[in-house]
N, C-alpha and C. Protein backbone atom coordinates (compact mmCIF):
# COMPACT_ATOMS: atom_id res chain seq x y z
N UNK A 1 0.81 -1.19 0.00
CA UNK A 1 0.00 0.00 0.00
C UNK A 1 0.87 1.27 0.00
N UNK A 2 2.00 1.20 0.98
CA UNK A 2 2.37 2.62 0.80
C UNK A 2 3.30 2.86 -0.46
N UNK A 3 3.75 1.51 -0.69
CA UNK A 3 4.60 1.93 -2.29
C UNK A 3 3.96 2.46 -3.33
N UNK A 4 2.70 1.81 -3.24
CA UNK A 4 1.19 2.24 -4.23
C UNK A 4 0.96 3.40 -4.12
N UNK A 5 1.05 4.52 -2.67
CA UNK A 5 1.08 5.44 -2.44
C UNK A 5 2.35 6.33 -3.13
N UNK A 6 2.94 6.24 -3.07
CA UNK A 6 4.57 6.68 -4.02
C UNK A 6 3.97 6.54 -5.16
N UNK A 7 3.81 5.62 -5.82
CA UNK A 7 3.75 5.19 -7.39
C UNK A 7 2.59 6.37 -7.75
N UNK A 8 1.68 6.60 -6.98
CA UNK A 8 0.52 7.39 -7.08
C UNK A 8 0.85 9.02 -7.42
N UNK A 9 1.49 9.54 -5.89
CA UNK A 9 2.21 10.43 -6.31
C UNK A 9 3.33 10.94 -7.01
N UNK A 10 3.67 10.05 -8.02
CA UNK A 10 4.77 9.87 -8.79
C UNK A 10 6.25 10.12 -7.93
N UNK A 11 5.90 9.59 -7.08
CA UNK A 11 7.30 10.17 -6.16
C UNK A 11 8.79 9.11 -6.25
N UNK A 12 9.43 8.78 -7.38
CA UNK A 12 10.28 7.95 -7.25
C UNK A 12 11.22 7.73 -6.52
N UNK A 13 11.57 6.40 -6.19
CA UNK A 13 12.79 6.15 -4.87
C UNK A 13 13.33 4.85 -5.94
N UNK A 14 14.52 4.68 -4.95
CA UNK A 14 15.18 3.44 -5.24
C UNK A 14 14.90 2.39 -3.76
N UNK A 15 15.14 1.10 -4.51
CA UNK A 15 14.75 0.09 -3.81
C UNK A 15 15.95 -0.88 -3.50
N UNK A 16 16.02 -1.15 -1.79
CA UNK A 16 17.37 -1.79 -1.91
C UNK A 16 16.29 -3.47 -0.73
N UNK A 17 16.39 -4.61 -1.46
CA UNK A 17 15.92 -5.38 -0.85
C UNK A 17 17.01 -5.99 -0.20
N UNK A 18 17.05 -6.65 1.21
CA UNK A 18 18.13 -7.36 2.23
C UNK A 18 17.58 -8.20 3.34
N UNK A 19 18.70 -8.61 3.86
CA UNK A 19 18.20 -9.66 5.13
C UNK A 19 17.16 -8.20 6.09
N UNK A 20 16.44 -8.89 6.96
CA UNK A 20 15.62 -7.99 7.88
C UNK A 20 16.93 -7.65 8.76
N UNK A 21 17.10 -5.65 9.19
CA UNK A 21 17.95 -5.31 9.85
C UNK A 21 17.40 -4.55 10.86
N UNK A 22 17.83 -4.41 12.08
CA UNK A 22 17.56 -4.45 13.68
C UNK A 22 18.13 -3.64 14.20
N UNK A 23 19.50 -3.39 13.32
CA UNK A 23 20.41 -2.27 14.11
C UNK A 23 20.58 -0.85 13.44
N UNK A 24 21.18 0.17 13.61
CA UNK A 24 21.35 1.25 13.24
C UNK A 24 23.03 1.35 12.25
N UNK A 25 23.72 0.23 12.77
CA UNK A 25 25.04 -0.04 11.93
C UNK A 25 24.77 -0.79 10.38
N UNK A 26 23.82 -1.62 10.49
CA UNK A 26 22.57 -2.33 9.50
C UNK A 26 22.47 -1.43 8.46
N UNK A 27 21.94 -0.24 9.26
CA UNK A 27 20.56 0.81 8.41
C UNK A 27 22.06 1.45 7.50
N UNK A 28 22.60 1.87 8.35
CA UNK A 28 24.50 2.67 7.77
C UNK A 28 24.85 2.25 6.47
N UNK A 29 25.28 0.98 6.89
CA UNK A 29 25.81 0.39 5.51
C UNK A 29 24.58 0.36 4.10
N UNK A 30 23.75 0.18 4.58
CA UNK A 30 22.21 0.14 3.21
C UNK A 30 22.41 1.36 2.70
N UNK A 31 22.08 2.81 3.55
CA UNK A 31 22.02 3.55 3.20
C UNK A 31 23.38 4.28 2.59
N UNK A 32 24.62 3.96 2.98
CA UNK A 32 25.96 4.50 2.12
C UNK A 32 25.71 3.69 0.41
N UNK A 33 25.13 2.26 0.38
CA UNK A 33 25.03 1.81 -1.13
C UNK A 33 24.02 2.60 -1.75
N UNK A 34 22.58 3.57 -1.10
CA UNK A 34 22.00 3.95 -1.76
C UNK A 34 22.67 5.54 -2.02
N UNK A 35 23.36 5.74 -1.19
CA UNK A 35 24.01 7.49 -1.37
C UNK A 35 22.81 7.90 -0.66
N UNK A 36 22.52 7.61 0.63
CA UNK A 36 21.86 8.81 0.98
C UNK A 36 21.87 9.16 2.90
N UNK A 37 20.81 9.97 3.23
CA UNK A 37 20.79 10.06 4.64
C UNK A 37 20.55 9.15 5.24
N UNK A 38 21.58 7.98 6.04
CA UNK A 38 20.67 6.98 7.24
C UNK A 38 19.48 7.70 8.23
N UNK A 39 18.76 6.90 8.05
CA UNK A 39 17.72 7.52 9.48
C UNK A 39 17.53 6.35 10.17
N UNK A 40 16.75 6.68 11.84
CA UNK A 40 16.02 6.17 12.60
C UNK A 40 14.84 6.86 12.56
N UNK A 41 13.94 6.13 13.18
CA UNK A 41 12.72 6.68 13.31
C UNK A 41 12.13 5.73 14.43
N UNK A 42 11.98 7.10 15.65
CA UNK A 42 11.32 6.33 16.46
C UNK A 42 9.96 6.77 16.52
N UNK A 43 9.09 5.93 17.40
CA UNK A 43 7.60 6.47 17.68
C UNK A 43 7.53 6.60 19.37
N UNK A 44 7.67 7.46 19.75
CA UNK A 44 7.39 8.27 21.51
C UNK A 44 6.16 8.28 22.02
N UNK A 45 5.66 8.46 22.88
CA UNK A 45 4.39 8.53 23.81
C UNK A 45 4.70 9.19 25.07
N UNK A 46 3.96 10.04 25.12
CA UNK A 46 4.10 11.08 26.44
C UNK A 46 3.25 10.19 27.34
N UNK A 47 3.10 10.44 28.53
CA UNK A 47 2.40 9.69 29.50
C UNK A 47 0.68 10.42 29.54
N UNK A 48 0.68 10.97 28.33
CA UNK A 48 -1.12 11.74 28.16
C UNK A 48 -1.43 11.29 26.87
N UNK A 49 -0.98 9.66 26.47
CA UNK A 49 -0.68 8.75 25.09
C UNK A 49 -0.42 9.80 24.29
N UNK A 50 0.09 11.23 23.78
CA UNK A 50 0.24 11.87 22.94
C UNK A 50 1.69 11.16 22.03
N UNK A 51 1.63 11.02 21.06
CA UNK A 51 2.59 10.27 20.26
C UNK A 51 3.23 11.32 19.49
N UNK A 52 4.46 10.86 18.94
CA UNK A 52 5.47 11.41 18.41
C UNK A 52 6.10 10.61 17.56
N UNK A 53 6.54 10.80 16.39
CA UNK A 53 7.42 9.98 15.30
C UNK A 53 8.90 11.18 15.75
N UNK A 54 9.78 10.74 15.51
CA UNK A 54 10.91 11.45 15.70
C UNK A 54 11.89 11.07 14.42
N UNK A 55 12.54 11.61 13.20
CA UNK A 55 13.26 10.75 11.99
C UNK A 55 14.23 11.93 12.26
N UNK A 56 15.69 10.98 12.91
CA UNK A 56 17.03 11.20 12.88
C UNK A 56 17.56 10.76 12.11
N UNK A 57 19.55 11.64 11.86
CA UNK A 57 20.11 10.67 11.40
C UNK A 57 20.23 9.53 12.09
N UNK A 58 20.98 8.47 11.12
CA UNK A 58 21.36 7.23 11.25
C UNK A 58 21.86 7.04 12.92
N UNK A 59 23.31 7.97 12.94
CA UNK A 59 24.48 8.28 13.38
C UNK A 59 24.17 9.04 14.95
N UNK A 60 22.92 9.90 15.04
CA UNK A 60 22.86 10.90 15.82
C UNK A 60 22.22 10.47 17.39
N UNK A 61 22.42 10.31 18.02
CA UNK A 61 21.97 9.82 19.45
C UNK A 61 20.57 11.04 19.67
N UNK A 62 19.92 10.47 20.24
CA UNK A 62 18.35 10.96 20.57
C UNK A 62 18.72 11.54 22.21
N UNK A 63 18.25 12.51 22.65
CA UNK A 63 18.43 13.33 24.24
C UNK A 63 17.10 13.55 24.37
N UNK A 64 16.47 12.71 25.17
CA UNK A 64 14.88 12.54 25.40
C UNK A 64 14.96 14.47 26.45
N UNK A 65 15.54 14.20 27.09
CA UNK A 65 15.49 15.69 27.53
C UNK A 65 15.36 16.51 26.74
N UNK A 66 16.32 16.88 25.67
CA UNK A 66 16.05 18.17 25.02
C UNK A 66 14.45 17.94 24.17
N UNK A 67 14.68 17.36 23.40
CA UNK A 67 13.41 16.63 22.88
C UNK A 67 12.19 17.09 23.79
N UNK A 68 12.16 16.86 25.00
CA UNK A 68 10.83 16.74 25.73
C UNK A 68 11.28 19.00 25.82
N UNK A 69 11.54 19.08 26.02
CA UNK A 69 12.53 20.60 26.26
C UNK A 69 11.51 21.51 24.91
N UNK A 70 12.24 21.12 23.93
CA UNK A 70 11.40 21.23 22.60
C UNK A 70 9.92 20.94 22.45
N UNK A 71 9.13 20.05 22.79
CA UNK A 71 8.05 19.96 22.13
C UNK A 71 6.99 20.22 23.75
N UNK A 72 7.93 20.50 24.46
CA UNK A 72 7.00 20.93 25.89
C UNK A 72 6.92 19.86 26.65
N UNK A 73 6.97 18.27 26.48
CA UNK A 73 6.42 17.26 27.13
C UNK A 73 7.24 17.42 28.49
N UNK A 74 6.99 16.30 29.62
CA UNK A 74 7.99 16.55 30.58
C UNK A 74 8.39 14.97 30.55
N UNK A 75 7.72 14.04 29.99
CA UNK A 75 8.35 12.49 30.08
C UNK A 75 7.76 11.54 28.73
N UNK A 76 8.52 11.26 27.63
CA UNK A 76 8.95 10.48 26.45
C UNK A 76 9.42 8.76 27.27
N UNK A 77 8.47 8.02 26.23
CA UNK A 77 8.74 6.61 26.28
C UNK A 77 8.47 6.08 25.28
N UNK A 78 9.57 4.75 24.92
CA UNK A 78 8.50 4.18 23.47
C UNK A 78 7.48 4.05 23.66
N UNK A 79 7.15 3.94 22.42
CA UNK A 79 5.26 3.43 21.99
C UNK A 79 5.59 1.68 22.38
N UNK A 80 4.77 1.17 22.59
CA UNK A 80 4.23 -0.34 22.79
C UNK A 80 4.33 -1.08 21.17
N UNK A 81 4.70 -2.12 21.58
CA UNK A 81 4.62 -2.44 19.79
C UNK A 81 2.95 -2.55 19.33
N UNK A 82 1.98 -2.94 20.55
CA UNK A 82 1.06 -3.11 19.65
C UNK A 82 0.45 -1.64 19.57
N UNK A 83 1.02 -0.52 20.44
CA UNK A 83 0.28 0.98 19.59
C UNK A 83 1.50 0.94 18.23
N UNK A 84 2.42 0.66 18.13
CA UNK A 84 3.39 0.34 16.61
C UNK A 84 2.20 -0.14 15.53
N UNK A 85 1.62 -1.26 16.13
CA UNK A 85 0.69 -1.69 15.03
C UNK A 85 -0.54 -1.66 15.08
N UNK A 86 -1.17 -0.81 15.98
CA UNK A 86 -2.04 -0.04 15.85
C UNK A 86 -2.55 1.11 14.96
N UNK A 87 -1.48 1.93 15.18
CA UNK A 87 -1.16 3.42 14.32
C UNK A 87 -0.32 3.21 12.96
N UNK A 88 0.47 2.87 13.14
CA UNK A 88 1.08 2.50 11.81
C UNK A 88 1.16 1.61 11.23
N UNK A 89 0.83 -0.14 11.74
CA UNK A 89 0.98 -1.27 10.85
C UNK A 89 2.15 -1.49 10.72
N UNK A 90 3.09 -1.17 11.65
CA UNK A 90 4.29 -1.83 11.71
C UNK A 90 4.48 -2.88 13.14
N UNK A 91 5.84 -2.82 12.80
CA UNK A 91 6.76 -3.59 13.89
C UNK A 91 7.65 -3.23 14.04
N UNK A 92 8.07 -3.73 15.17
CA UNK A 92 9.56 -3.20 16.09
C UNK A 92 10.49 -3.15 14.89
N UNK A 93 11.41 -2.10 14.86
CA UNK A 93 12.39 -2.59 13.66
C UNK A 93 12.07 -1.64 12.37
N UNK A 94 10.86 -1.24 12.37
CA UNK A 94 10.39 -1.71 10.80
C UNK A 94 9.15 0.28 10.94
N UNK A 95 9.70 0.77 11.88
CA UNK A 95 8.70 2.04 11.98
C UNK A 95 9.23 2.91 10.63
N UNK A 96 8.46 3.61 10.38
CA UNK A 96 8.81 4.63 8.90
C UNK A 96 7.79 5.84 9.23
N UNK A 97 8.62 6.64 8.44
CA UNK A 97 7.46 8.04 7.90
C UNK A 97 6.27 7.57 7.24
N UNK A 98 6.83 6.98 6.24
CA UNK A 98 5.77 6.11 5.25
C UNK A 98 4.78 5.50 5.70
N UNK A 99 4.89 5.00 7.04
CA UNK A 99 3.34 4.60 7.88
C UNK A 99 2.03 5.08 8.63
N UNK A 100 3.28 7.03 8.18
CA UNK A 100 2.12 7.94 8.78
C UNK A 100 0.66 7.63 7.88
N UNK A 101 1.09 7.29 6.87
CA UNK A 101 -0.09 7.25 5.86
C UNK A 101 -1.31 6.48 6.69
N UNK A 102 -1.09 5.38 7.59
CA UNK A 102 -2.19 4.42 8.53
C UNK A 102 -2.65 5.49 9.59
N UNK A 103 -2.06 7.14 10.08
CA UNK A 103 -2.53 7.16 11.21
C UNK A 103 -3.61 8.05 10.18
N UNK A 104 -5.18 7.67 10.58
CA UNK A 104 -6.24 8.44 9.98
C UNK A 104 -6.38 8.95 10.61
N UNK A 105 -6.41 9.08 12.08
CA UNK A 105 -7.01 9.50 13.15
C UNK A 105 -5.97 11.07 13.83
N UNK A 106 -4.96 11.15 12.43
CA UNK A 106 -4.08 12.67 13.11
C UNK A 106 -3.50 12.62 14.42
N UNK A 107 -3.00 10.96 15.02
CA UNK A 107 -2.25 10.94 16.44
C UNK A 107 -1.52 11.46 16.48
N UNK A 108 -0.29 11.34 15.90
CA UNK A 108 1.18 11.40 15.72
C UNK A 108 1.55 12.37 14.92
N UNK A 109 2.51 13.12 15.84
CA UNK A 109 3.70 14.62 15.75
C UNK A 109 4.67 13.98 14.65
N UNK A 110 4.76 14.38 13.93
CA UNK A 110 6.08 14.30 13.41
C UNK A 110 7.15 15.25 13.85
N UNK A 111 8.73 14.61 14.13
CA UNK A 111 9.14 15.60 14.18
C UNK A 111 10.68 15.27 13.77
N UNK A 112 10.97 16.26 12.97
CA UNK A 112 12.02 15.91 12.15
C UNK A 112 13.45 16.28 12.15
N UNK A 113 14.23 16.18 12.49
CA UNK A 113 15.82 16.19 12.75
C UNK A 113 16.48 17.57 11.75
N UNK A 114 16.39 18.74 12.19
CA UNK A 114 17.18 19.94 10.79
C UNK A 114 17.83 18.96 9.86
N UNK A 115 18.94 18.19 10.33
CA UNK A 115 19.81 17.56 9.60
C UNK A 115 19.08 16.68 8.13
N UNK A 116 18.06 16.12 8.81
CA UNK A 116 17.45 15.27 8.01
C UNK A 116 16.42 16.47 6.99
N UNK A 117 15.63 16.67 7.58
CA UNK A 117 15.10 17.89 6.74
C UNK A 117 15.95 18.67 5.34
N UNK A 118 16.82 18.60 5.55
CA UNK A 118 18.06 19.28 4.67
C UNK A 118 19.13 18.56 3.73
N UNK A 119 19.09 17.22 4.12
CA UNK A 119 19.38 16.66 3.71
C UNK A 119 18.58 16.38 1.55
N UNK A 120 19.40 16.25 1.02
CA UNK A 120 19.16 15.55 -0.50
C UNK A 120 18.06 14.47 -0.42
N UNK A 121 18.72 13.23 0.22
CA UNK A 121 17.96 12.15 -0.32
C UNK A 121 18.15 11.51 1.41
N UNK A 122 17.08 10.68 1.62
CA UNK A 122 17.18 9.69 2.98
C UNK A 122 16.73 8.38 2.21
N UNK A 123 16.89 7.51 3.29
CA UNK A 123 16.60 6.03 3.66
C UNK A 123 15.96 5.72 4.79
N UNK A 124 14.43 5.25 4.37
CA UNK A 124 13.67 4.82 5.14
C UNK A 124 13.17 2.90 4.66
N UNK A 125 12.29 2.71 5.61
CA UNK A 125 11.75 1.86 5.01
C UNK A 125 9.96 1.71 4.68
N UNK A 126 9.52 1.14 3.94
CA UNK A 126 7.91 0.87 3.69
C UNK A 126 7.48 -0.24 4.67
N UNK A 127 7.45 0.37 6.01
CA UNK A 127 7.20 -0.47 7.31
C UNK A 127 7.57 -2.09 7.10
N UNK A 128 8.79 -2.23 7.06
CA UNK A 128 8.99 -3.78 6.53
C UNK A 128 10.71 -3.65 6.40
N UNK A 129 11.15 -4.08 7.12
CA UNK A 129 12.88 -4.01 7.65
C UNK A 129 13.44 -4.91 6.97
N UNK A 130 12.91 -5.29 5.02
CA UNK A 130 14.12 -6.04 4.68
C UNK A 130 13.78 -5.34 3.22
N UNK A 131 13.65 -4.22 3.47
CA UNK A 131 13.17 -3.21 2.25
C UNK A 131 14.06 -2.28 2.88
N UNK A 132 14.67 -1.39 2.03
CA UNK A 132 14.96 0.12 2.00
C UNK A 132 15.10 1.05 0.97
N UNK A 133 14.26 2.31 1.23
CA UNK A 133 13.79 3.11 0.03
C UNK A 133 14.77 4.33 -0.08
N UNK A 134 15.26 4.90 -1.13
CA UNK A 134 16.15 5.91 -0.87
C UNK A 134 14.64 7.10 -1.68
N UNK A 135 14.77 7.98 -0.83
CA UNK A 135 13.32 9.17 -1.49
C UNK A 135 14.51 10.35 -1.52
N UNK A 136 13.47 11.21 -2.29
CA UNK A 136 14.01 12.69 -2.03
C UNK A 136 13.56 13.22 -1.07
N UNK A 137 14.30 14.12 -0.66
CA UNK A 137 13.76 14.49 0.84
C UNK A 137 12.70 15.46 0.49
N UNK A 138 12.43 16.51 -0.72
CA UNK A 138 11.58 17.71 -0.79
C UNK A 138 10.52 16.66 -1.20
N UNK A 139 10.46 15.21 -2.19
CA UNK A 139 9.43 14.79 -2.39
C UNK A 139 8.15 14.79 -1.02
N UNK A 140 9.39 14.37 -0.21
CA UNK A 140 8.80 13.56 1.17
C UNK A 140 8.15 14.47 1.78
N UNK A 141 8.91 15.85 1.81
CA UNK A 141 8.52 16.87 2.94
C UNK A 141 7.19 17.84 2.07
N UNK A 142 7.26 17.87 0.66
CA UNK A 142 6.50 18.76 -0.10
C UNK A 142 5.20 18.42 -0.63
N UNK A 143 5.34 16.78 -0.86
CA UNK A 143 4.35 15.91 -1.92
C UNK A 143 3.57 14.47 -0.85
N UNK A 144 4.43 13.99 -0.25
CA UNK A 144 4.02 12.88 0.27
C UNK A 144 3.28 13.04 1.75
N UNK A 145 4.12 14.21 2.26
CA UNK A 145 3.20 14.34 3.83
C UNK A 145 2.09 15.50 3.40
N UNK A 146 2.28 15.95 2.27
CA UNK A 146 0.66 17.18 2.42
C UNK A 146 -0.55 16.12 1.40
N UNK A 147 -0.06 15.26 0.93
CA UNK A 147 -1.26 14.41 0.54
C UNK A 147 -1.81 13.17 1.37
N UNK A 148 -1.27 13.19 2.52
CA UNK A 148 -1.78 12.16 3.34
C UNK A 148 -2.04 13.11 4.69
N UNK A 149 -1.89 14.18 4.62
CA UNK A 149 -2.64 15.38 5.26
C UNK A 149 -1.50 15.74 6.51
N UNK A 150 -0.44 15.54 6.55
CA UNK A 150 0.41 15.73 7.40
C UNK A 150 1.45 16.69 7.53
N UNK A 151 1.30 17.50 8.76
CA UNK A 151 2.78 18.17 9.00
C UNK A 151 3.70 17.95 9.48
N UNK A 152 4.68 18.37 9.55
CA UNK A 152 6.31 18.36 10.24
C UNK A 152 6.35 19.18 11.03
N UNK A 153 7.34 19.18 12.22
CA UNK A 153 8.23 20.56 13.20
C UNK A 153 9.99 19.66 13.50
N UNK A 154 10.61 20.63 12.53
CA UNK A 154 11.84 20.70 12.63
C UNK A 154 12.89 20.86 14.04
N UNK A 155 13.00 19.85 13.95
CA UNK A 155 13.95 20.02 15.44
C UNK A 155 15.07 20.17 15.48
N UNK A 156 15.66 20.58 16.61
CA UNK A 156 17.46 20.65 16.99
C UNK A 156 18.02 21.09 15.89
């Protein structure tokens, strides 16, 4: 579905298929063969279930403090895998931007890393950790989140 979603908005990526990867050293190496930004992407929950997607680099360590500092919260925890596959239809491992497309219900903050924002091209995946997509980043930020009705707030 969400590739169908790409194909729709004519938004082309490259496709790198592999063993299912778990780690962030994993995501590194995929993304140096595609030439582009490694990311993580986590999904957060404030203790008032308010959710958060967070898409870093690969490389960049997450400071739940500043983070909570930034978006006002006072305490960040993962999401549960089954709110993972609740809201987005993923799994541990396997979270993406690309799954905002499942939240209908407008839960989840995006919030996006300057670095990444600015970046050329990233590497995500289509909720499924033995896939990786290299996008353009203006596709992503210009075409793909305002047709599935979504905004961004640029962080750090």
């Amino acid at each position: 579905m969400i590739v169908a979603k790409l194909e729709e908005l004519g938004i082309a990526c490259r496709k790198s298929v592999h063993e299912p990867i778990y780690t962030v050293e994993a995501g590194l190496e995929i993304a140096g063969k595609l030439d582009a930004m490694p990311c993580k992407c986590l999904l957060l929950r404030s203790r008032k279930k308010e959710y958060y997607m967070v898409l870093l680099p690969g490389n960049k360590r997450l400071s739940s403090k500043e983070l909570s500092e930034c978006i006002g919260c006072s305490h960040l925890s993962f999401a549960s895998e089954k709110e993972l596959d609740e809201l987005l239809h993923a799994k541990p491992g396997a979270v993406s931007p690309l799954g905002l497309l499942f939240d209908t219900n407008n839960q989840i903050q995006l919030l996006i890393d300057k670095e990444v924002a600015e970046s050329d091209y990233f590497v995500c995946h289509p909720n499924d950790n033995t896939c990786s997509l290299r996008i353009k980043t203006s596709d992503m930020l210009e075409t793909y989140l305002p047709a599935i009705g979504k905004k961004y707030l640029s962080i750090i």
